[in-house]
C-alpha atoms as a PDB file:
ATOM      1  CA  UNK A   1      11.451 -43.897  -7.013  1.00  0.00           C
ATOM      2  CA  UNK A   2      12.593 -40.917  -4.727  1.00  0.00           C
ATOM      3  CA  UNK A   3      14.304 -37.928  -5.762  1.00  0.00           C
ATOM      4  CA  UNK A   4      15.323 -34.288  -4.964  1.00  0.00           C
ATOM      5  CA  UNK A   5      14.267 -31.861  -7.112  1.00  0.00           C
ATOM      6  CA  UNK A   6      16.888 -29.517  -8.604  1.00  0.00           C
ATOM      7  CA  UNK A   7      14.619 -27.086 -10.537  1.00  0.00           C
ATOM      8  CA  UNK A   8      10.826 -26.493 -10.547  1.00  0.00           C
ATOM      9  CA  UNK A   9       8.885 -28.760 -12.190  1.00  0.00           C
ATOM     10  CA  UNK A  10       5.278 -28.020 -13.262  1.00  0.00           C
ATOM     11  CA  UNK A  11       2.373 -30.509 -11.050  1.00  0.00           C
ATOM     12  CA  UNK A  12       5.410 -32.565  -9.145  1.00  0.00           C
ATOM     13  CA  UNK A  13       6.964 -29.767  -6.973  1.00  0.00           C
ATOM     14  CA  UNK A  14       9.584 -27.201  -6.505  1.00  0.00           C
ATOM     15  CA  UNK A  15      13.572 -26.784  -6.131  1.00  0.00           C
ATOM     16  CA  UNK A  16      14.384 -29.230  -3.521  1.00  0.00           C
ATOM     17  CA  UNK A  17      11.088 -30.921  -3.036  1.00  0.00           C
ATOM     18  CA  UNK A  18      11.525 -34.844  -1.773  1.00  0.00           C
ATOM     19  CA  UNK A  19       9.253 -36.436  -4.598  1.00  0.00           C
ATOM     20  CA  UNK A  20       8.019 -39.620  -5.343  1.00  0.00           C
ATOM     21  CA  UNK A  21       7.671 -40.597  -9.181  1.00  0.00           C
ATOM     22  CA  UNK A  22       7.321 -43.580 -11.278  1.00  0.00           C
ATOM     23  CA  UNK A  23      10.371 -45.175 -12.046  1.00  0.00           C
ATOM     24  CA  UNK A  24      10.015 -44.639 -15.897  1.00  0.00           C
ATOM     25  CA  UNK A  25       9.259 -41.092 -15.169  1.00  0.00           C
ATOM     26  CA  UNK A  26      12.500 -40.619 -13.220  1.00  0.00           C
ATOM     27  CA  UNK A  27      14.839 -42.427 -14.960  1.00  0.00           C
ATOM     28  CA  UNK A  28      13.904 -40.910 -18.842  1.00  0.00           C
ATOM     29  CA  UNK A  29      12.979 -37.532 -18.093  1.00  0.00           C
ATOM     30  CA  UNK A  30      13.434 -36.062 -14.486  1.00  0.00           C
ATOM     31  CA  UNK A  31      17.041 -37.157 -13.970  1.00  0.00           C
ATOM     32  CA  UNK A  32      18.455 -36.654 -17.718  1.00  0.00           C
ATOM     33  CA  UNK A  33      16.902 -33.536 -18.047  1.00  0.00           C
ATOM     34  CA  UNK A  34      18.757 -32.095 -14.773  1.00  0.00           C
ATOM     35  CA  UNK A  35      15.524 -32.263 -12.807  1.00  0.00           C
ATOM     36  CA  UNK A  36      15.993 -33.730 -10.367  1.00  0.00           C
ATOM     37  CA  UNK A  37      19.193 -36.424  -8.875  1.00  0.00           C
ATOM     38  CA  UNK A  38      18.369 -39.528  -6.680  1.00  0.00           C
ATOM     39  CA  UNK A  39      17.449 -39.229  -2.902  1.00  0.00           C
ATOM     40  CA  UNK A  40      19.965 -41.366  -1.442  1.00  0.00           C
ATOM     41  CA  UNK A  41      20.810 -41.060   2.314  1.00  0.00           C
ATOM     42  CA  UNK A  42      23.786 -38.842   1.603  1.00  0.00           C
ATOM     43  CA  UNK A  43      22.592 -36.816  -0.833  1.00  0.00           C
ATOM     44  CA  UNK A  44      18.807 -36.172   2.145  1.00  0.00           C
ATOM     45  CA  UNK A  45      21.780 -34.984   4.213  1.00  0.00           C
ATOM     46  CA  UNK A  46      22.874 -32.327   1.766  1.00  0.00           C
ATOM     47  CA  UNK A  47      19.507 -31.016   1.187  1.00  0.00           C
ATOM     48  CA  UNK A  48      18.731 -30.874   4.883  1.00  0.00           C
ATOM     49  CA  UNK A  49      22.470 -29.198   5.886  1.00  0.00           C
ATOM     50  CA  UNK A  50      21.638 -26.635   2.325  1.00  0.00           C
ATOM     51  CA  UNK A  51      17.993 -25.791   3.545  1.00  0.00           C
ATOM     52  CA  UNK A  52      19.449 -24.776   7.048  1.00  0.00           C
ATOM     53  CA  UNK A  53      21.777 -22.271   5.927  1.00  0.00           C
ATOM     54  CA  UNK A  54      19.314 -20.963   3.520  1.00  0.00           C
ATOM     55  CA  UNK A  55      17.015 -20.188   6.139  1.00  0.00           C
ATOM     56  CA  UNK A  56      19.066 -18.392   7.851  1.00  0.00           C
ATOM     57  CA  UNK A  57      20.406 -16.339   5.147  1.00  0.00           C
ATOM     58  CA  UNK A  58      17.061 -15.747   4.450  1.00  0.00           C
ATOM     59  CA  UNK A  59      15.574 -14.642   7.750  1.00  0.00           C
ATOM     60  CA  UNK A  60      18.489 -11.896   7.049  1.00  0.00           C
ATOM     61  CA  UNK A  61      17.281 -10.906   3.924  1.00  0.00           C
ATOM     62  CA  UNK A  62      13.978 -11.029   5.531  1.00  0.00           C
ATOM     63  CA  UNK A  63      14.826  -8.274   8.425  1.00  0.00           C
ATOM     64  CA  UNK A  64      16.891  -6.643   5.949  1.00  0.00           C
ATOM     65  CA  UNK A  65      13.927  -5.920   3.273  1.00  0.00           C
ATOM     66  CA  UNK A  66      11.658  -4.945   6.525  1.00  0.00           C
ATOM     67  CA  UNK A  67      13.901  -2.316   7.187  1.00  0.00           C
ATOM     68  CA  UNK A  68      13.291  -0.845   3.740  1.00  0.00           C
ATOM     69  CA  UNK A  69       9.916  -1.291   4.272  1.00  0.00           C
ATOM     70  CA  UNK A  70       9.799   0.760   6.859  1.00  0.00           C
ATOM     71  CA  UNK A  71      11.771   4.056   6.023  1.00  0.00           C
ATOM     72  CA  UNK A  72       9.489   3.591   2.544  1.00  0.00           C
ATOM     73  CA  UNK A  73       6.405   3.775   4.778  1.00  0.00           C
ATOM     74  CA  UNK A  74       7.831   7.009   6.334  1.00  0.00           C
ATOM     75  CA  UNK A  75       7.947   8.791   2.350  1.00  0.00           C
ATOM     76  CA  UNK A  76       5.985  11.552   1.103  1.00  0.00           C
ATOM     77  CA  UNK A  77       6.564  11.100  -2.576  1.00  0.00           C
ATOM     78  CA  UNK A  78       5.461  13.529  -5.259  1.00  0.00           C
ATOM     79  CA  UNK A  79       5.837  13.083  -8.932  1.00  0.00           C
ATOM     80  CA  UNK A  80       5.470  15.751 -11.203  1.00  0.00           C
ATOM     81  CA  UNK A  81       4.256  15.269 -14.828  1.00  0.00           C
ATOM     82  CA  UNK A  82       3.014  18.004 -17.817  1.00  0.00           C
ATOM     83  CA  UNK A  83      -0.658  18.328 -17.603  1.00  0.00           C
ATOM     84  CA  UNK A  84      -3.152  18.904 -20.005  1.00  0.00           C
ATOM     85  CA  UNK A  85      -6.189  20.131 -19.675  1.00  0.00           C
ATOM     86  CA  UNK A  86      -8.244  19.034 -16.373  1.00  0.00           C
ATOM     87  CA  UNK A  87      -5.956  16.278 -14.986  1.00  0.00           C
ATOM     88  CA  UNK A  88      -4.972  14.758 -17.558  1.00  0.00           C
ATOM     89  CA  UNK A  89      -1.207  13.749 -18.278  1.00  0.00           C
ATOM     90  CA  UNK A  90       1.168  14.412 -21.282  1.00  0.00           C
ATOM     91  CA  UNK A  91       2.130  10.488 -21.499  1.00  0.00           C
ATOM     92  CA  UNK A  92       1.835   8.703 -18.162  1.00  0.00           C
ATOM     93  CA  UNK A  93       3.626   7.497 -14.591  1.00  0.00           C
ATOM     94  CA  UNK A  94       5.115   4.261 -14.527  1.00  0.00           C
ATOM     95  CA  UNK A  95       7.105   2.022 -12.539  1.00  0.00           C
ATOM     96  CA  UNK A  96       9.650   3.459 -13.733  1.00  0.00           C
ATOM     97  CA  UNK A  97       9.041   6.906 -12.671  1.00  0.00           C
ATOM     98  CA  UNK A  98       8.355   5.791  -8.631  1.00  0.00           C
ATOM     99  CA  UNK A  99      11.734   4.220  -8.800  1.00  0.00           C
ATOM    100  CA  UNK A 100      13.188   7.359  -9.840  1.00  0.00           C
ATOM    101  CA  UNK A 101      11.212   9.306  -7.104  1.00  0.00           C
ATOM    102  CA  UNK A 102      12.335   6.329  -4.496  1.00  0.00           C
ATOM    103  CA  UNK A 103      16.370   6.950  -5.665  1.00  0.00           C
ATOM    104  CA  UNK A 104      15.922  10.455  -5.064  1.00  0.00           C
ATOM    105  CA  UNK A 105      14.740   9.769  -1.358  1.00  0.00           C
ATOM    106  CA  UNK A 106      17.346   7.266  -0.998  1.00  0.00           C
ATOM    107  CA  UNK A 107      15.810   4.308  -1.833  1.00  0.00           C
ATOM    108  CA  UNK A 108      17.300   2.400  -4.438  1.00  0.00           C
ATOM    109  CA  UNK A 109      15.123  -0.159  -6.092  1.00  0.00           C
ATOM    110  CA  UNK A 110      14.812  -1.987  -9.635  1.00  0.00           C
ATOM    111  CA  UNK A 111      11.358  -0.492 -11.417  1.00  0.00           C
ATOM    112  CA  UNK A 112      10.410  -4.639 -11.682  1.00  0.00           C
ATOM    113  CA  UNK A 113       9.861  -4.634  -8.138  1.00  0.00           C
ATOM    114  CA  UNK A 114       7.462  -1.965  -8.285  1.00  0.00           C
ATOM    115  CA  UNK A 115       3.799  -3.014  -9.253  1.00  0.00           C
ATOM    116  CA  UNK A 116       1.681   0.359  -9.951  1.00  0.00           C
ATOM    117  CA  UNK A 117      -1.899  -0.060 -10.805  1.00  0.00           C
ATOM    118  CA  UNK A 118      -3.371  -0.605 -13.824  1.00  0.00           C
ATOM    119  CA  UNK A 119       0.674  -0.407 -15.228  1.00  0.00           C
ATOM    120  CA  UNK A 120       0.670   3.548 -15.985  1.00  0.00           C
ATOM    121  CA  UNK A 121      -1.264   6.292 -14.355  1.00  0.00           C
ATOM    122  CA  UNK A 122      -2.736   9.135 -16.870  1.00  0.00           C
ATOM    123  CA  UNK A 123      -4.958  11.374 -14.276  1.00  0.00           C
ATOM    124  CA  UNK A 124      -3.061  13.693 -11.354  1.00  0.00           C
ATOM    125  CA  UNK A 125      -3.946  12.302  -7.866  1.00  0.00           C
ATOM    126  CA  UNK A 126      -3.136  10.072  -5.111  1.00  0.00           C
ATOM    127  CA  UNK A 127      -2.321   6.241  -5.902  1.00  0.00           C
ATOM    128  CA  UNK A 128      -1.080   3.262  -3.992  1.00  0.00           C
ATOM    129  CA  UNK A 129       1.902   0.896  -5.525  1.00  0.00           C
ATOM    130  CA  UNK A 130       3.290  -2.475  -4.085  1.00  0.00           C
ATOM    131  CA  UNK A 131       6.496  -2.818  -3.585  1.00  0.00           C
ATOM    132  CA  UNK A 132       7.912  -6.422  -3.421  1.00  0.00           C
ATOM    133  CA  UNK A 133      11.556  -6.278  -1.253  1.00  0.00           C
ATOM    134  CA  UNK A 134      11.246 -10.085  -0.719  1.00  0.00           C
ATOM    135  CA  UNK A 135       8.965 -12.880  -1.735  1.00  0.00           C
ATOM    136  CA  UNK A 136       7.585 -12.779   1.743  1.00  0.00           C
ATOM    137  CA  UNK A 137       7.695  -8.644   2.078  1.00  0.00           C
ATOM    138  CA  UNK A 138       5.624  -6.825   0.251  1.00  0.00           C
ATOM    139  CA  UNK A 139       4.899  -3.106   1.483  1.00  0.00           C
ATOM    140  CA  UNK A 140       2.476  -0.528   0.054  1.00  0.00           C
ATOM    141  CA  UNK A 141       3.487   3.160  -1.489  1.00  0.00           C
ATOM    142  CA  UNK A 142       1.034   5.891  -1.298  1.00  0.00           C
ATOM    143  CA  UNK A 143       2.459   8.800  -3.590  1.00  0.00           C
ATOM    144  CA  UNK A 144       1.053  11.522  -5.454  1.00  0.00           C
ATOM    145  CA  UNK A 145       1.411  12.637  -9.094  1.00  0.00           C
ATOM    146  CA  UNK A 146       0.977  16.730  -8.936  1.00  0.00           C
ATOM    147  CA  UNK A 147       0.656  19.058 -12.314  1.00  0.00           C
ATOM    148  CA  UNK A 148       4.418  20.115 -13.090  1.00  0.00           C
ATOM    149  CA  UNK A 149       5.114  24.057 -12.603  1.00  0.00           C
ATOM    150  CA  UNK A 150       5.053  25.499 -15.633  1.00  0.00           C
END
C-alpha cells in the first residue's frame, strides 16, 4: 500500500515522504491516526505542485537567514555580569542574555535559537555560541563576557 505522509512518523519517514507499508499497517493505524492519506495519482500531483512552492519559499528564507548571518558575523558583543572574586560570576550568562546583547545591536532573535556552551557560562572570557536562523543556517557568535563596572 502507498501513501503520503502527513506528519513524521518514527522508522517509516517524514512529512510528505511517498511510503510503502503493509496494508494492515496503513489501513488501522497510519491513515486513522492522520498519518498519512492514500497516494493516488491526484493526490502525487498535490504533493509534487506543494513541494515546489515550498522550495521556493524556502530558498527565500534561506537567503534571508544568510543575511542575518552575516551582519551577526560583523558583531563585537560584550556582556557584562557582577564578578566575584578572580573570574568568577554572580549567577551566570545564558541564552538568554546573548539575545538581549543581539536586540541591542539590532538583531532580534528568540533565546531558543541560541545554543551557548555547556547552557550557562560562570567564568569572564571569550566564548563561541551557535546560532540556528534556519535548519540549513547555522552561524557561529564569538562574544565576550567582561567584569561589570562597579
Amino acid at each position: 500500500m502507498e501513501l503520503i505522509l502527513k506528519k513524521d512518523v518514527e522508522n517509516l519517514g517524514f512529512t510528505d515522504d511517498v511510503v510503502e507499508v503493509k496494508n494492515g499497517y496503513g489501513r488501522n493505524f497510519l491513515i486513522p491516526g492522520g498519518y498519512a492519506v492514500l497516494a493516488t495519482p491526484s493526490a502525487k500531483k498535490v504533493l509534487q505542485e506543494t513541494l515546489k512552492q515550498r522550495a521556493f519559499k524556502e530558498k527565500k528564507e534561506i537567503e534571508d537567514a544568510e543575511k542575518i548571518a552575516k551582519k551577526i558575523a560583523g558583531l563585537e558583543i560584550k556582556i557584562a555580569a557582577k564578578t566575584g572574586s578572580g573570574d568568577k560570576l554572580f549567577g551566570s550568562v545564558s541564552s538568554a542574555d546573548v539575545a538581549e546583547a543581539l536586540a541591542k545591536e539590532g538583531v532580534e532573535l528568540e533565546k531558543k535559537f541560541i545554543t551557548v556552551p555547556g547552557g550557562t557560562i560562570k567564568r569572564l572570557g571569550q566564548y563561541e555560541a551557535s546560532v540556528r536562523l534556519h535548519r540549513a543556517v547555522i552561524t557561529p557568535l564569538t562574544f565576550e563576557v567582561v567584569a561589570q563596572a562597579k
